[in-house]
N, C-alpha and C. Protein backbone atom coordinates (compact mmCIF):
# COMPACT_ATOMS: atom_id res chain seq x y z
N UNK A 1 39.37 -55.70 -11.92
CA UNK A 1 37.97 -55.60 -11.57
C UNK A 1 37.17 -55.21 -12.80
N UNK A 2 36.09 -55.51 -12.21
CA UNK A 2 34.78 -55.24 -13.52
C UNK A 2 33.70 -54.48 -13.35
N UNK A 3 33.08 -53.85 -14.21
CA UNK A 3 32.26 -52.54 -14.20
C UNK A 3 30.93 -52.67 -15.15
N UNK A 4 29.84 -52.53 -14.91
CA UNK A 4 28.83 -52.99 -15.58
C UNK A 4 27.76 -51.68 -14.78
N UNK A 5 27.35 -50.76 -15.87
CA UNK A 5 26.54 -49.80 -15.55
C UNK A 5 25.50 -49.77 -16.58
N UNK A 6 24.77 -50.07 -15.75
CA UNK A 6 23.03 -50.36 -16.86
C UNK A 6 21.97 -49.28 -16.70
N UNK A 7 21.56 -48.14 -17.67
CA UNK A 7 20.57 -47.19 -17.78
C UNK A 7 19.31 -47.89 -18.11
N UNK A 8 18.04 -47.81 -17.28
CA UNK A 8 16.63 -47.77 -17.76
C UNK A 8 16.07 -46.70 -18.22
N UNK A 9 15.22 -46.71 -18.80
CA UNK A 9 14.28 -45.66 -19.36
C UNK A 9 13.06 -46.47 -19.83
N UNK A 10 12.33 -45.43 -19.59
CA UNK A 10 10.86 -45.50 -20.76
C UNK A 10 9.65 -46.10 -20.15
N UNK A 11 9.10 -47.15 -20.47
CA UNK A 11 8.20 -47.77 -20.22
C UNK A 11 8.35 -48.62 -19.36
N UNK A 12 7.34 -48.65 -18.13
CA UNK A 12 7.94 -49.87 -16.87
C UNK A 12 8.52 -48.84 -15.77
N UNK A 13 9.92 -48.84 -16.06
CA UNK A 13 10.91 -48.14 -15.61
C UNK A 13 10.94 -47.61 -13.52
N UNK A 14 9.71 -47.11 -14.03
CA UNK A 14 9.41 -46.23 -12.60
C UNK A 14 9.00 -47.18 -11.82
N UNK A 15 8.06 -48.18 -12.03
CA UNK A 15 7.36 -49.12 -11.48
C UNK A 15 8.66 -49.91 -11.33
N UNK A 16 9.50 -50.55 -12.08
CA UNK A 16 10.92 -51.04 -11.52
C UNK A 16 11.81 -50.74 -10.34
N UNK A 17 11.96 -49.43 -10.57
CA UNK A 17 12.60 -48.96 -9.21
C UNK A 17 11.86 -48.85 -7.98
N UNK A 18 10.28 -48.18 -8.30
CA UNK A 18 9.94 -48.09 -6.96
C UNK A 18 9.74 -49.58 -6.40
N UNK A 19 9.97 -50.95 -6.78
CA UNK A 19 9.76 -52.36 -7.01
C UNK A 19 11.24 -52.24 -5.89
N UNK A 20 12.24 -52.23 -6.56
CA UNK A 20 13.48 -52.28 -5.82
C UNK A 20 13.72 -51.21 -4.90
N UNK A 21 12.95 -50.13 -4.64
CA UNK A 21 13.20 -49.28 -3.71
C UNK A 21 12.42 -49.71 -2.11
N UNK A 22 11.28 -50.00 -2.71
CA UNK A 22 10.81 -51.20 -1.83
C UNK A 22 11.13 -52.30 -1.01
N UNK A 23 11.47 -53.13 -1.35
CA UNK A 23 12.42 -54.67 -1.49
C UNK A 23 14.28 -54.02 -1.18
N UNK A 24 14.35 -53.39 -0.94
CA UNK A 24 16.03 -52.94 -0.82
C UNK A 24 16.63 -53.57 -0.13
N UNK A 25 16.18 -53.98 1.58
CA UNK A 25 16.69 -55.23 2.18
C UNK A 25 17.06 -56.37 1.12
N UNK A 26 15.68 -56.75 0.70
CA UNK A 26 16.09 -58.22 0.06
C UNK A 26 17.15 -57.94 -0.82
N UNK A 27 16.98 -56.93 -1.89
CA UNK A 27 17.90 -56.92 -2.90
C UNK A 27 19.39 -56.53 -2.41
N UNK A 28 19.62 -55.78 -1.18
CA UNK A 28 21.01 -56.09 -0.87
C UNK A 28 21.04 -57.36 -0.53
N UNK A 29 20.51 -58.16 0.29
CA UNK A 29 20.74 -59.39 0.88
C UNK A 29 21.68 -60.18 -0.42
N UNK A 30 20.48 -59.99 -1.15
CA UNK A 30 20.87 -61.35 -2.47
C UNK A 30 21.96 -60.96 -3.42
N UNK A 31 22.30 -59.50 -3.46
CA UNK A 31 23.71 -58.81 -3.85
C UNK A 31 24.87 -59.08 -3.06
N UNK A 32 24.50 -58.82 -1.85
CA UNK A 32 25.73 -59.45 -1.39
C UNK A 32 26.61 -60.80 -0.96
N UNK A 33 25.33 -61.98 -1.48
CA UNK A 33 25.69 -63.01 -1.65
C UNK A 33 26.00 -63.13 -2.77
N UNK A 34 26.70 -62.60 -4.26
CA UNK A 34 27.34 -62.86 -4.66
C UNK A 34 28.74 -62.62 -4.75
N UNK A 35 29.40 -63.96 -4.79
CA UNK A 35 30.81 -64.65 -4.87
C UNK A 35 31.39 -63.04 -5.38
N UNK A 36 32.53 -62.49 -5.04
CA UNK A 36 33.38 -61.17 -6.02
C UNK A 36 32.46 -60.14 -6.19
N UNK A 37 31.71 -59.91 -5.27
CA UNK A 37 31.08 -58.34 -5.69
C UNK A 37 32.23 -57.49 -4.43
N UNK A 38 31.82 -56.29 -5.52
CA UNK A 38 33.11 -54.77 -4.82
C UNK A 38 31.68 -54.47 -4.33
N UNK A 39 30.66 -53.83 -5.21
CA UNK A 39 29.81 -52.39 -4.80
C UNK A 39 28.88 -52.68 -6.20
N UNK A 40 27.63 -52.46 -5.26
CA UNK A 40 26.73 -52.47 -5.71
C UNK A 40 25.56 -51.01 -5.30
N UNK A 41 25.66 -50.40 -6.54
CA UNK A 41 24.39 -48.84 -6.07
C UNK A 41 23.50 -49.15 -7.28
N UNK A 42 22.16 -48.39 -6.81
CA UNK A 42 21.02 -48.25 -7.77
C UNK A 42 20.58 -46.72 -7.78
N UNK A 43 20.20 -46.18 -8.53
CA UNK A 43 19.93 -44.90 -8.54
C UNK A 43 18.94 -44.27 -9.26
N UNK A 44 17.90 -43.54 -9.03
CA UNK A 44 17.16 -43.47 -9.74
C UNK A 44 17.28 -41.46 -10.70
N UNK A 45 16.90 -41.39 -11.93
CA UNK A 45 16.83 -40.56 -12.23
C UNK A 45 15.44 -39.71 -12.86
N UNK A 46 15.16 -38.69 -13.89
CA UNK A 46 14.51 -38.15 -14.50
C UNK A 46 13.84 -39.23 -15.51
N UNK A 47 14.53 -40.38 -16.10
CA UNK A 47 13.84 -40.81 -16.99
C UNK A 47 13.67 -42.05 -16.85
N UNK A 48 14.35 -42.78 -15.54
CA UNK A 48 14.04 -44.08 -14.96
C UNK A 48 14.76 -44.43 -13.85
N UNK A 49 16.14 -45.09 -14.32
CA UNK A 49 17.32 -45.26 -13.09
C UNK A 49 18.35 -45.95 -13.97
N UNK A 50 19.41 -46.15 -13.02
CA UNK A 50 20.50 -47.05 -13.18
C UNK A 50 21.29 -47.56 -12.20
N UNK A 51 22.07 -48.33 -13.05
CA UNK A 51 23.19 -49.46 -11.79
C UNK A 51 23.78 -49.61 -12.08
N UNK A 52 24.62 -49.55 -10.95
CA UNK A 52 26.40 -49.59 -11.30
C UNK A 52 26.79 -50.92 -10.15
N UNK A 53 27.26 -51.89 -10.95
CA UNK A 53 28.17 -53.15 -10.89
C UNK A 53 29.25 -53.18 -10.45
N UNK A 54 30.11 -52.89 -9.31
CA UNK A 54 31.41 -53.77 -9.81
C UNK A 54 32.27 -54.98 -8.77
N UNK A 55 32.90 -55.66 -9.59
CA UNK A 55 33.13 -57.03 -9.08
C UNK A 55 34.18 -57.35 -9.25
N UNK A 56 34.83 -58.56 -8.66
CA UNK A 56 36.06 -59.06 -9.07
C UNK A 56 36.50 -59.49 -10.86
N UNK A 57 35.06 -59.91 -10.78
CA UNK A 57 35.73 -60.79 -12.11
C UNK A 57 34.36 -60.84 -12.55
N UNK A 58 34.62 -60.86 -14.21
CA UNK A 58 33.20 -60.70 -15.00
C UNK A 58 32.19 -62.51 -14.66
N UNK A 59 32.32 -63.41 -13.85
CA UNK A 59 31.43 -64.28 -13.96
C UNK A 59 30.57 -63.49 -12.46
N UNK A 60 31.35 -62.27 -11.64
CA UNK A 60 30.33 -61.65 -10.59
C UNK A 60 29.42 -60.76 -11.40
N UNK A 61 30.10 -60.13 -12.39
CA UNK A 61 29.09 -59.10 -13.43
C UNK A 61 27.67 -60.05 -14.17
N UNK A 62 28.33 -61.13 -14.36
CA UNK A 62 27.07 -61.87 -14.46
C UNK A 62 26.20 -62.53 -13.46
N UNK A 63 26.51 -62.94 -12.76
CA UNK A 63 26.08 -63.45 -11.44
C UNK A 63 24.95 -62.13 -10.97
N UNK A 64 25.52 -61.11 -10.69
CA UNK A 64 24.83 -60.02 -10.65
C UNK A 64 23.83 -59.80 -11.06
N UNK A 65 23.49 -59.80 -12.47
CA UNK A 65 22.71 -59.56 -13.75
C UNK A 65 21.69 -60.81 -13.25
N UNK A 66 21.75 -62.09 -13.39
CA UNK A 66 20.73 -62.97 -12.85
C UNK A 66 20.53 -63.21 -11.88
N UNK A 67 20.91 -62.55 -10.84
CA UNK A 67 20.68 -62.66 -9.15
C UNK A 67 19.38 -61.10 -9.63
N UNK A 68 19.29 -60.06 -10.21
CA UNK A 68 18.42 -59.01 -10.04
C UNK A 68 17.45 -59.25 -11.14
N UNK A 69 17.76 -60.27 -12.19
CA UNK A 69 16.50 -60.81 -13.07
C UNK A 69 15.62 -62.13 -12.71
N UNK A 70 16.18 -62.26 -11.94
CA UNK A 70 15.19 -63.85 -10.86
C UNK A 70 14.47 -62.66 -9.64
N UNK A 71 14.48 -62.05 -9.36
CA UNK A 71 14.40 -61.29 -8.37
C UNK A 71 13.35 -60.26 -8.73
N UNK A 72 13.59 -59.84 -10.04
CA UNK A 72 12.73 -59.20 -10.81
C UNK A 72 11.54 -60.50 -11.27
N UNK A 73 11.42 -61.10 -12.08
CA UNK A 73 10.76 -62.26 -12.47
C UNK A 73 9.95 -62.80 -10.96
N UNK A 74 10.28 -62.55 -9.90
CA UNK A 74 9.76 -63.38 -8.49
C UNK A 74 9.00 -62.49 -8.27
N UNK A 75 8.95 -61.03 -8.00
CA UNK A 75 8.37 -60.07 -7.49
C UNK A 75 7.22 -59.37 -8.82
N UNK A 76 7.98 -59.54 -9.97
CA UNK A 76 6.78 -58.55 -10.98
C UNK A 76 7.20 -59.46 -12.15
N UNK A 77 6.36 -60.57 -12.02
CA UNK A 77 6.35 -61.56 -13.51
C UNK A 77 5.79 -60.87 -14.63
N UNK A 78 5.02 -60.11 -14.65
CA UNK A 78 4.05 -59.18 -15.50
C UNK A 78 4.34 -58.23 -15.66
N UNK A 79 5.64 -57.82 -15.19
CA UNK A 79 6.24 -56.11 -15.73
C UNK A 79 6.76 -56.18 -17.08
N UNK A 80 6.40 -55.11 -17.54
CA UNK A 80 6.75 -54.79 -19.28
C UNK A 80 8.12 -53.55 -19.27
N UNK A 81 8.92 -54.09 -19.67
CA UNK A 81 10.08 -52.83 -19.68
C UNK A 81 10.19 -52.81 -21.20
N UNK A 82 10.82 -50.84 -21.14
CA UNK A 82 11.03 -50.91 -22.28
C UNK A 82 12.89 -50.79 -22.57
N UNK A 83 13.43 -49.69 -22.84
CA UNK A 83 14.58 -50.13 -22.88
C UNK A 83 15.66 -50.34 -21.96
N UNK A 84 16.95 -50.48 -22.30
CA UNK A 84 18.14 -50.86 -21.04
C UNK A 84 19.56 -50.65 -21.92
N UNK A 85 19.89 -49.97 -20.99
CA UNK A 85 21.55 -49.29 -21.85
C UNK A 85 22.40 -50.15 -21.35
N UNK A 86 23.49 -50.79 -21.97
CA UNK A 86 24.22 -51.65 -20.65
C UNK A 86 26.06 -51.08 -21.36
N UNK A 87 26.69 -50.70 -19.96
CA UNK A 87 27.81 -50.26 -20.70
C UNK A 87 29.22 -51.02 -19.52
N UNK A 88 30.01 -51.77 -20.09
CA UNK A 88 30.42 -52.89 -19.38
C UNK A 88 31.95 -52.27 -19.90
N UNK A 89 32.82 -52.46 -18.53
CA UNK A 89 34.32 -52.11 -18.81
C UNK A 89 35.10 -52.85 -17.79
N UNK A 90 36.61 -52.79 -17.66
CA UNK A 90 37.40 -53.12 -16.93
C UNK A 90 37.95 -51.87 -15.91
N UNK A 91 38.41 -51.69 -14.78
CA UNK A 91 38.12 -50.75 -13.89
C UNK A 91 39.88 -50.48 -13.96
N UNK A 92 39.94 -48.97 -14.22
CA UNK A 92 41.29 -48.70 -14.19
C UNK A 92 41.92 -48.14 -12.40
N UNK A 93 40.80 -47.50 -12.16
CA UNK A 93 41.00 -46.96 -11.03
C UNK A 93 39.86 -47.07 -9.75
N UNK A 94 39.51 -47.64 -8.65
CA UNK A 94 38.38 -47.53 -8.07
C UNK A 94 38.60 -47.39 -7.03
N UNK A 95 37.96 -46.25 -6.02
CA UNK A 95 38.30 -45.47 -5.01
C UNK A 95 37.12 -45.99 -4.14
N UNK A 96 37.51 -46.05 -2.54
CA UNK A 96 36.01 -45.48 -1.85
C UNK A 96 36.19 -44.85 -0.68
């Protein structure tokens, strides 16, 4: 399995999440139509949010990634973000 955990911050940021905190139906809907997803969470923190990915196989880690940037692009064509941490691994152990 595959692991893809992406930090926001900064500019935008807040307006992003409360975007997807909003829309949460849709955005599970369209998460869970992708092919090899395990688990999908969003979370928001002190300086923006993040997400944690994980999937069968890295073409769901991507699948992922452009299933929530079409989604983003549909809902807020005009949002300005500023940065994005992206930290991508192979899953040694995953519990639930």
């Amino acid at each position: 399995m595959k692991i893809a955990i992406r930090t926001y911050y900064g500019k935008g940021h807040k307006k992003l999440f409360d975007l997807l905190e909003k829309h949460q139906a849709e955005v599970q809907t369209l998460m869970r139509a992708v092919e090899g997803l395990v688990s999908y969470s969003l979370a928001r923190n002190s300086k923006g949010g993040f997400s944690v990915t994980v999937c069968q196989n890295k073409s769901g880690i991507t699948k992922c990634i452009k299933t929530k940037r079409n989604f983003i692009s549909k809902h807020a064509p005009d949002l300005s973000l500023d940065a994005m941490h992206i930290i991508e691994g192979s899953i040694i152990t995953h519990m639930k």
